[in-house]
C-alpha atoms as a PDB file:
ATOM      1  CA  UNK A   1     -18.569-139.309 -16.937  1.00  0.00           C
ATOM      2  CA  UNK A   2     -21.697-137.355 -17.419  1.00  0.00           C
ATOM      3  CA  UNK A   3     -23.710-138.207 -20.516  1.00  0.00           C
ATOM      4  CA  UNK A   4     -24.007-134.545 -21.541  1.00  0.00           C
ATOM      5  CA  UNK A   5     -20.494-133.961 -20.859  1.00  0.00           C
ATOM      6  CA  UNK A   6     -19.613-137.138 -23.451  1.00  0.00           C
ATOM      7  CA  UNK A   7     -22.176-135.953 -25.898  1.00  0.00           C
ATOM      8  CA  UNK A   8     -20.644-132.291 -25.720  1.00  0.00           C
ATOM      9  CA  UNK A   9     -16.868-133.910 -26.272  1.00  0.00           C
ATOM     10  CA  UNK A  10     -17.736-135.917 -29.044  1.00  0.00           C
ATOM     11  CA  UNK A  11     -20.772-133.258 -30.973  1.00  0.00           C
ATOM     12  CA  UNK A  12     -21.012-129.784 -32.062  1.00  0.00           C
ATOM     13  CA  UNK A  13     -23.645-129.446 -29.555  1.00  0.00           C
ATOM     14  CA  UNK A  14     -23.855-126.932 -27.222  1.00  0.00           C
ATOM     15  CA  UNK A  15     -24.807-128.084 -23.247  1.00  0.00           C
ATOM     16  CA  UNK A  16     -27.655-126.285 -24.013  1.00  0.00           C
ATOM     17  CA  UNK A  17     -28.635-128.013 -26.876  1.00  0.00           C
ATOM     18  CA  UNK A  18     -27.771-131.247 -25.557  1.00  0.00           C
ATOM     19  CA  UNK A  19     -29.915-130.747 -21.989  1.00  0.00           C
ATOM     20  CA  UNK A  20     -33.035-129.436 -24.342  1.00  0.00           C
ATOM     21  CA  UNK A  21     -32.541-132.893 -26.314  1.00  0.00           C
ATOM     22  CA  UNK A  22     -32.519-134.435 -23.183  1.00  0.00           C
ATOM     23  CA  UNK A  23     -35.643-132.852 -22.222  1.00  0.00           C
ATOM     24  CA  UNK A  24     -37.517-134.093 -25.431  1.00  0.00           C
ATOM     25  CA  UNK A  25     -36.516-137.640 -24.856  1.00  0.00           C
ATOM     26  CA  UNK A  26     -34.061-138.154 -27.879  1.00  0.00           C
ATOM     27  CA  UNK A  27     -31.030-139.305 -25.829  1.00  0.00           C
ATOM     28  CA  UNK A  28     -30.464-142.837 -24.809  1.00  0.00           C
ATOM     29  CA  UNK A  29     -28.625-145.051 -22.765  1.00  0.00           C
ATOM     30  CA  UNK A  30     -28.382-148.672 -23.763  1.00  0.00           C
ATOM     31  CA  UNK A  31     -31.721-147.632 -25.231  1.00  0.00           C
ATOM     32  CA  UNK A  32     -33.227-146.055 -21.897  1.00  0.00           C
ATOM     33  CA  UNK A  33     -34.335-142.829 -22.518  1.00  0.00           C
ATOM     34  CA  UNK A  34     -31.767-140.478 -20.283  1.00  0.00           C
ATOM     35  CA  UNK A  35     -33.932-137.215 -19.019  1.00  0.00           C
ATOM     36  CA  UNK A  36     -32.000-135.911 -16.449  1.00  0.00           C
ATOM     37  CA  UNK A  37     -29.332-133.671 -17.171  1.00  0.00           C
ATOM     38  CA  UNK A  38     -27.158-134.669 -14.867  1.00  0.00           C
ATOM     39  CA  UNK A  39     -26.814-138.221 -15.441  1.00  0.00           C
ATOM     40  CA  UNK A  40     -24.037-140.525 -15.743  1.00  0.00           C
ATOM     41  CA  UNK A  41     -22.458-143.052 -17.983  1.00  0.00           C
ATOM     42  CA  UNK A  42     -20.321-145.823 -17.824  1.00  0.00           C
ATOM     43  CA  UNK A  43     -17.001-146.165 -20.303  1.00  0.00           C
ATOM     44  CA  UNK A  44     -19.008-149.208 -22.249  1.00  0.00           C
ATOM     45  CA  UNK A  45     -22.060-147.535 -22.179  1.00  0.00           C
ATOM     46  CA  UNK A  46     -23.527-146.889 -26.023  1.00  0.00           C
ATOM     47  CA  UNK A  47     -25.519-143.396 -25.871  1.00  0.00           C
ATOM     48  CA  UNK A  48     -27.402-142.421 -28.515  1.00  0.00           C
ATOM     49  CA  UNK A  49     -28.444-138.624 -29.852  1.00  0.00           C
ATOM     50  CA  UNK A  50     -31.987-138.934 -32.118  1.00  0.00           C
ATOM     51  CA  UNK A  51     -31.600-142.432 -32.897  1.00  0.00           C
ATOM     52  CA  UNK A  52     -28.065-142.192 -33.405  1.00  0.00           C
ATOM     53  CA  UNK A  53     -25.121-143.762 -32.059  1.00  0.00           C
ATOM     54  CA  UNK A  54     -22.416-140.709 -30.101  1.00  0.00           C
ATOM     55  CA  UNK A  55     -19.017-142.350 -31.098  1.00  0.00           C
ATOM     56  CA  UNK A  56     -15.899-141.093 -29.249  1.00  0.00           C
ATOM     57  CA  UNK A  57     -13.602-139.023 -31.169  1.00  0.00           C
ATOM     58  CA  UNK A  58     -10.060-140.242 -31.521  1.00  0.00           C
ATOM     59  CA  UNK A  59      -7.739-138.670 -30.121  1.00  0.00           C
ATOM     60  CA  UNK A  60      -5.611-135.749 -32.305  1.00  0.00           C
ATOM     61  CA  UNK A  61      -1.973-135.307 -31.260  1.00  0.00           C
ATOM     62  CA  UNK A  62      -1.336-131.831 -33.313  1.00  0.00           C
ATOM     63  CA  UNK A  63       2.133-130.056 -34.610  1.00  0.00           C
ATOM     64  CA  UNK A  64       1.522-126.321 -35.333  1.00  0.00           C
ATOM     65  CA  UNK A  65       3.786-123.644 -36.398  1.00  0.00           C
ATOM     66  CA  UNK A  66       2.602-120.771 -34.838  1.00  0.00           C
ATOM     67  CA  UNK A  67       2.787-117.416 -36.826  1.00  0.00           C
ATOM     68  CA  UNK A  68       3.224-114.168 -34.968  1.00  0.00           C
ATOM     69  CA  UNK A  69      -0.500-112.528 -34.041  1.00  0.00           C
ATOM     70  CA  UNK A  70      -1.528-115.461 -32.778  1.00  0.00           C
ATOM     71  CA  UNK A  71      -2.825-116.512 -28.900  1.00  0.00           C
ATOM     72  CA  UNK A  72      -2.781-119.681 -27.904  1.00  0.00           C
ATOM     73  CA  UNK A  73      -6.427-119.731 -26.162  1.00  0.00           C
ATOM     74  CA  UNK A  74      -9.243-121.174 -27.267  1.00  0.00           C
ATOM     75  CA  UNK A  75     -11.122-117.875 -27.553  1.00  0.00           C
ATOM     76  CA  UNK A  76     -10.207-114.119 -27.456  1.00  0.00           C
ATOM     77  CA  UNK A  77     -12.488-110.995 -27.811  1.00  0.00           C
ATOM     78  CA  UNK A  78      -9.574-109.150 -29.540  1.00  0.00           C
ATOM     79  CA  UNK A  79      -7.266-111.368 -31.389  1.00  0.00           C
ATOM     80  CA  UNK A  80      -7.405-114.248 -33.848  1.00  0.00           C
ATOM     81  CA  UNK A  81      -6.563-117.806 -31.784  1.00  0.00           C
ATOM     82  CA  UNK A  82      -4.448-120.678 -33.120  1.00  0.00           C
ATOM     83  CA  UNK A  83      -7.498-122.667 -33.132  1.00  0.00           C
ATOM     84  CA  UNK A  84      -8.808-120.820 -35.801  1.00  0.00           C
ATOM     85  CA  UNK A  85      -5.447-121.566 -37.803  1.00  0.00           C
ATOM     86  CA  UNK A  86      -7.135-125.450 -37.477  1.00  0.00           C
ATOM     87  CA  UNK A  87      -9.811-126.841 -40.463  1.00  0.00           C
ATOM     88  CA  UNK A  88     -10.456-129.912 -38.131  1.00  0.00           C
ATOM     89  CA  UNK A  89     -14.034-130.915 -36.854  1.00  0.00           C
ATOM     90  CA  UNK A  90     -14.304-130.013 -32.450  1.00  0.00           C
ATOM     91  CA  UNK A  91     -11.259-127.985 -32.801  1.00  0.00           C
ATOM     92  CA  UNK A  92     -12.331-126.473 -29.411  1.00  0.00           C
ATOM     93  CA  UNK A  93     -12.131-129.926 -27.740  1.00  0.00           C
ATOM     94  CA  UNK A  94      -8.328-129.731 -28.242  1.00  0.00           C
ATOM     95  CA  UNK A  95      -6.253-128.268 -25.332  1.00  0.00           C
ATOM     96  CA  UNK A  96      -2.865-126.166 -26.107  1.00  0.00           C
ATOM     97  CA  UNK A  97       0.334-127.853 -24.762  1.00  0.00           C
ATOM     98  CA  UNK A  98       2.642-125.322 -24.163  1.00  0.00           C
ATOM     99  CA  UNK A  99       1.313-121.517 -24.589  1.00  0.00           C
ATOM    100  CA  UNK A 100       3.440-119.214 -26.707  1.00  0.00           C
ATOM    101  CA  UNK A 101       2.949-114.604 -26.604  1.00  0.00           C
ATOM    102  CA  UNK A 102       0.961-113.187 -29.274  1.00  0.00           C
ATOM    103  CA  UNK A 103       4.259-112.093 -30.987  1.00  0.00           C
ATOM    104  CA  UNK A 104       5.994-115.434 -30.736  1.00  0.00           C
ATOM    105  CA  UNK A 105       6.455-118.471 -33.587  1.00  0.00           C
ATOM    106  CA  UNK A 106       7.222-121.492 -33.423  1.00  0.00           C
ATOM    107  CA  UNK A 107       6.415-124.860 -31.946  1.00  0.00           C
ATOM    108  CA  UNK A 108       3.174-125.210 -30.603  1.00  0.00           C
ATOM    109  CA  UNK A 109       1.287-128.741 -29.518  1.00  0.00           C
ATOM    110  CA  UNK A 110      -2.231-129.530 -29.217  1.00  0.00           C
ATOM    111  CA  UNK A 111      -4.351-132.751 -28.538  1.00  0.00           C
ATOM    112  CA  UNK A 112      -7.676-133.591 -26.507  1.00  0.00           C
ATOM    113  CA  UNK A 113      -5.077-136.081 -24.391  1.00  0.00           C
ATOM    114  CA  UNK A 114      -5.648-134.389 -20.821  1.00  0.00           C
ATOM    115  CA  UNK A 115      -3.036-136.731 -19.539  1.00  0.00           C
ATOM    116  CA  UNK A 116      -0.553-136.322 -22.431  1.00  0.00           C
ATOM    117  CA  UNK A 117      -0.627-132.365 -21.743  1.00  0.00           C
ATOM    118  CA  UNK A 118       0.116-132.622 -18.495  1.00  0.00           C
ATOM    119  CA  UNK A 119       2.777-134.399 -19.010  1.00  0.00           C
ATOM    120  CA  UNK A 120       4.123-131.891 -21.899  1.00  0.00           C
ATOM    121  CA  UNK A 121       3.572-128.619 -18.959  1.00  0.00           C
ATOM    122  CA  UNK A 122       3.745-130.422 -15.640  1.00  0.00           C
ATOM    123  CA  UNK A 123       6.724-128.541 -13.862  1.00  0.00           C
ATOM    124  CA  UNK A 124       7.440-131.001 -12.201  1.00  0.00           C
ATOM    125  CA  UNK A 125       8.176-132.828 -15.770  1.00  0.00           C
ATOM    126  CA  UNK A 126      11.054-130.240 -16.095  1.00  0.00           C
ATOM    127  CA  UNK A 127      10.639-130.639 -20.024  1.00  0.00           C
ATOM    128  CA  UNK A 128      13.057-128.529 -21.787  1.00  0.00           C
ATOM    129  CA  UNK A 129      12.247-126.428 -24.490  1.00  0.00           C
ATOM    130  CA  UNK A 130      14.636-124.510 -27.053  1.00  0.00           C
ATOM    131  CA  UNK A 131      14.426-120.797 -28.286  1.00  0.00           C
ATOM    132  CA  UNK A 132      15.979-118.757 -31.002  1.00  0.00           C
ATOM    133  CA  UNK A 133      16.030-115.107 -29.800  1.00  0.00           C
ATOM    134  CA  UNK A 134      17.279-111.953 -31.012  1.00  0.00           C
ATOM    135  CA  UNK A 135      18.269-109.157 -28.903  1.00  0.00           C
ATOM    136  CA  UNK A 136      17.696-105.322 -28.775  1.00  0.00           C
ATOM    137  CA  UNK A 137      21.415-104.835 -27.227  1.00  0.00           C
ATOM    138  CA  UNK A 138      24.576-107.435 -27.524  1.00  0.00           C
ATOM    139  CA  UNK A 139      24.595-110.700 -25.046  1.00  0.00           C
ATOM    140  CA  UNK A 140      27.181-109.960 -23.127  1.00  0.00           C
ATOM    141  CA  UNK A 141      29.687-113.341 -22.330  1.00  0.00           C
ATOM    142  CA  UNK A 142      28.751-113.061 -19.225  1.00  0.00           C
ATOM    143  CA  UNK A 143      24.786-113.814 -19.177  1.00  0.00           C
ATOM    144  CA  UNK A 144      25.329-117.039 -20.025  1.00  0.00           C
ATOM    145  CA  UNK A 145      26.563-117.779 -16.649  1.00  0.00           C
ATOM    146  CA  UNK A 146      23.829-116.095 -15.167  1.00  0.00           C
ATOM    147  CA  UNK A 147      21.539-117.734 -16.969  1.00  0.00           C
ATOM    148  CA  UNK A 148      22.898-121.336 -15.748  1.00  0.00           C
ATOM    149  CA  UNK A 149      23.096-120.252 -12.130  1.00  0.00           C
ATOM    150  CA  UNK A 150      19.589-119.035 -12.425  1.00  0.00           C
ATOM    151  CA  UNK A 151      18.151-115.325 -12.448  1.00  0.00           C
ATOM    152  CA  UNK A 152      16.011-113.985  -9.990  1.00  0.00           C
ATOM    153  CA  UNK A 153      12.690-112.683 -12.235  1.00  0.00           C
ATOM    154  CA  UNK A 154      10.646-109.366 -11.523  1.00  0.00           C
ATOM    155  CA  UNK A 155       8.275-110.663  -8.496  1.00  0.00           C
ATOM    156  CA  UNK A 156       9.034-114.261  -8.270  1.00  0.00           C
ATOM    157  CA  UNK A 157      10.730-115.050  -5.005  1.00  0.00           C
ATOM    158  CA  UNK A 158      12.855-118.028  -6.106  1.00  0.00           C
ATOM    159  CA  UNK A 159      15.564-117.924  -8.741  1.00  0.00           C
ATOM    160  CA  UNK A 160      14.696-119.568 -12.386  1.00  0.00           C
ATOM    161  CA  UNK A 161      16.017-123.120 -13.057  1.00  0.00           C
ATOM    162  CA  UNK A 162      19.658-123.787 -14.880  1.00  0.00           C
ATOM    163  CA  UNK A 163      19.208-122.772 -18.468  1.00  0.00           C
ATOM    164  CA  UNK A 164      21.346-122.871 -21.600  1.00  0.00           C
ATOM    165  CA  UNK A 165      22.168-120.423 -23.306  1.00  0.00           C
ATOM    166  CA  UNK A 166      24.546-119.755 -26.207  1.00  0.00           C
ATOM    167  CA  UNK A 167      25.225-117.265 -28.819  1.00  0.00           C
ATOM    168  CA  UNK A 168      24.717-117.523 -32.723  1.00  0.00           C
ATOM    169  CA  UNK A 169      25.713-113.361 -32.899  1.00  0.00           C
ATOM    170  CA  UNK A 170      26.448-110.143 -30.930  1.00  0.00           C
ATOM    171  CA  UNK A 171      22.712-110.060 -30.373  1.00  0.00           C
ATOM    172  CA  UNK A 172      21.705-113.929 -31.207  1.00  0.00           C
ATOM    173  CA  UNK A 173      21.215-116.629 -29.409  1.00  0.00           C
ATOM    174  CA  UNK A 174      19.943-120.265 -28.655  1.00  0.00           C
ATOM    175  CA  UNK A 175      17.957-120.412 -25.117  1.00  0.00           C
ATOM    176  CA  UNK A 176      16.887-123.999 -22.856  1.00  0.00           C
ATOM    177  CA  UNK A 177      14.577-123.581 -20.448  1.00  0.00           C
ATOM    178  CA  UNK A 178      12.990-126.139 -18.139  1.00  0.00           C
ATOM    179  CA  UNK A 179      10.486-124.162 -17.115  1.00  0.00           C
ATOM    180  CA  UNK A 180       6.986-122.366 -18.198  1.00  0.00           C
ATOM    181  CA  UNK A 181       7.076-119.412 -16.177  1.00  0.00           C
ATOM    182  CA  UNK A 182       4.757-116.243 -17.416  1.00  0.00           C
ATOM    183  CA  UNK A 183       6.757-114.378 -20.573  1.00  0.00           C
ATOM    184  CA  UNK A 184       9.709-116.075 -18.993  1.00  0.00           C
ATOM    185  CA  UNK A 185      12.463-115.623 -22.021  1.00  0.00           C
ATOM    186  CA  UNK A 186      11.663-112.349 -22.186  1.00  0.00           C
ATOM    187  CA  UNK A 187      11.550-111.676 -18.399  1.00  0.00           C
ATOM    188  CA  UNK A 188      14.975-113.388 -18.208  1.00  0.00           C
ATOM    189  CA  UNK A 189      16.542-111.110 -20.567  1.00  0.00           C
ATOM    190  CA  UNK A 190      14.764-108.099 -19.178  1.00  0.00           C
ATOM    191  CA  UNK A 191      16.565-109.113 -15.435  1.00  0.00           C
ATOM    192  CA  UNK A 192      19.847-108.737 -16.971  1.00  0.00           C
ATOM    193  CA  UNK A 193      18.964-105.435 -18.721  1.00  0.00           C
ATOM    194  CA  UNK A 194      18.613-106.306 -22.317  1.00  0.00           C
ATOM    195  CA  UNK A 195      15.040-106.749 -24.445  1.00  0.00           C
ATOM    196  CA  UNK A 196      14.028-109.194 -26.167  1.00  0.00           C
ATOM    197  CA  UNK A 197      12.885-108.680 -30.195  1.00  0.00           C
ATOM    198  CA  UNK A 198      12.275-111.691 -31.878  1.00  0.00           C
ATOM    199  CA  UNK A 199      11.524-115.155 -29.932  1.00  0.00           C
ATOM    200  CA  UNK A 200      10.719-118.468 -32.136  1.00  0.00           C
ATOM    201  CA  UNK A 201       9.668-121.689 -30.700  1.00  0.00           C
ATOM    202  CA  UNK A 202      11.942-124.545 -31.995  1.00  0.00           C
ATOM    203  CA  UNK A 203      11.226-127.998 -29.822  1.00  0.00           C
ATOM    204  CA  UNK A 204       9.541-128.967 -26.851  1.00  0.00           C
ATOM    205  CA  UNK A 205      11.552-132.373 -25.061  1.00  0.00           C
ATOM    206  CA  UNK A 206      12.053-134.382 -28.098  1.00  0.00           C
ATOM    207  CA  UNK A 207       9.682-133.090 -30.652  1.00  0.00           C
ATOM    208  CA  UNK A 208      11.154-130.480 -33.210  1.00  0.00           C
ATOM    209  CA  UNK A 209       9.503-128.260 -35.233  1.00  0.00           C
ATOM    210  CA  UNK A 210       9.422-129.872 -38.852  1.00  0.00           C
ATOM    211  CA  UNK A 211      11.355-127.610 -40.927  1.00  0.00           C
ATOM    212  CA  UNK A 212       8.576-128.154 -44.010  1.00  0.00           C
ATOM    213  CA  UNK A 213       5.974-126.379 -42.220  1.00  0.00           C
ATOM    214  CA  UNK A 214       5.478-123.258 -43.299  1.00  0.00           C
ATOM    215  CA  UNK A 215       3.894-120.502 -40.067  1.00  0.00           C
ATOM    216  CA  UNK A 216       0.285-121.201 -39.930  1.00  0.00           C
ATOM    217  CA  UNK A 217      -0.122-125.098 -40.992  1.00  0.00           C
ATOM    218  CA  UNK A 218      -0.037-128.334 -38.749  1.00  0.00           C
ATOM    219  CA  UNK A 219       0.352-131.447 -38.840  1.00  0.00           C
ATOM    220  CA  UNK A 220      -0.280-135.190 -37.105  1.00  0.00           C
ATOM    221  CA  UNK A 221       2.386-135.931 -34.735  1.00  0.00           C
ATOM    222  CA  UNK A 222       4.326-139.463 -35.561  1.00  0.00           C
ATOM    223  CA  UNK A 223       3.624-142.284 -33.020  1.00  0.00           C
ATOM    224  CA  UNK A 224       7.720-141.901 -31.752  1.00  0.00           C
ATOM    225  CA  UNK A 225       6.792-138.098 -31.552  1.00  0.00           C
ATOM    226  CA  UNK A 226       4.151-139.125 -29.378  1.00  0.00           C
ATOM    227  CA  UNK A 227       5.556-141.447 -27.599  1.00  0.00           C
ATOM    228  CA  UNK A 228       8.433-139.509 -26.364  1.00  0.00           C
ATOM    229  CA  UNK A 229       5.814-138.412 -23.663  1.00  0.00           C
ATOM    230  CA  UNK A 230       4.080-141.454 -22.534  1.00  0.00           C
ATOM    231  CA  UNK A 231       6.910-142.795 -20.320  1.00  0.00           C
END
């Protein structure tokens, strides 16, 4: 890994901040002075910042309940992100597993594990996640069927994946998906000519929502929670 790359992951530091420190001799390595900016480092390598020792960050395996008028991005020039939701140090280290609409709750999971997300959005992982909907028209009986045989979305060229769907009301329902595909409840809906109204996360593979937290808190994800994607 590149030093300034490590420094940046594990500081508040800007690159630019870190390459100017660089510059004026306060970063070490194995107490060499490191000037260039483009140097690397070894995993057992101790660096140091102005005399002081850069420790890796553990790594955060996050819960969130997203509220509506929320996007899951680390930045946005016109809406407020769920990072800012976070009071955690390097909150813009963390990486969002599993992106939800700015008008959709629910489950959302973040962590600085690069691996660990990919295996949460891989499609190839085929993780299934569950919806609670609401409709603008009734769910007709027969959608359901459609939905398991797969629906053909507006400019995708191959029919969606087998998904689950069953009804809680005339205009209610419970959705699986295996898939990540852009806006894809809503698209689904929208092939069969109904709209979508209300759409709430509820679990990702294994890991459900906790039912104690309230839309706009987090919390740690248990070691079995985070274990149910490490296999």
């Amino acid at each position: 890994m590149r030093i300034d790359k490590f420094i940046g992951n594990n500081t508040d530091l800007s690159r630019t901040q870190i390459h100017a420190a660089m510059k004026r001799g306060e970063v070490k390595c194995n107490g060499e002075r490191v000037s260039k900016t483009n140097a690397s480092m070894q995993p057992d390598d101790i660096i140091e910042l102005d005399n002081t020792v850069i420790k890796p960050l553990n790594i955060r395996y996050l819960m969130l309940h997203k509220p509506a008028g929320y996007v899951c991005a680390n930045s946005d020039s016109e809406h407020p992100t769920v990072l800012d939701l976070l009071d955690l140090p390097h909150k813009h280290n963390l990486q969002i597993a599993g992106r939800l609409d700015l008008d959709t709750t629910g489950l959302v999971l973040l962590t600085d594990d690069g691996q660990w997300n990919h295996r949460v959005t891989a499609p190839r992982k085929a993780c299934t996640k569950r919806y609670r909907l609401i409709t603008a028209d009734p769910i007709g009986e027969d959608i359901a069927a459609a939905f398991a045989a797969g629906v053909l979305l507006h400019g995708e060229q191959k029919p969606t994946l087998p998904a689950l769907l069953r009804l809680t009301g005339s205009h209610q329902a419970l959705l699986e998906i295996q898939e990540g595909k852009y806006h894809q409840v809503k698209r689904m809906f929208a092939a069969v000519g109904n709209r979508v109204i209300s759409l709430h996360r509820e679990s990702i593979g294994s890991i459900e929502l906790d039912s104690e937290l309230e839309p706009g808190k987090y919390r740690p994800l248990t070691p079995s929670e985070i274990a149910s994607f490490c296999g």
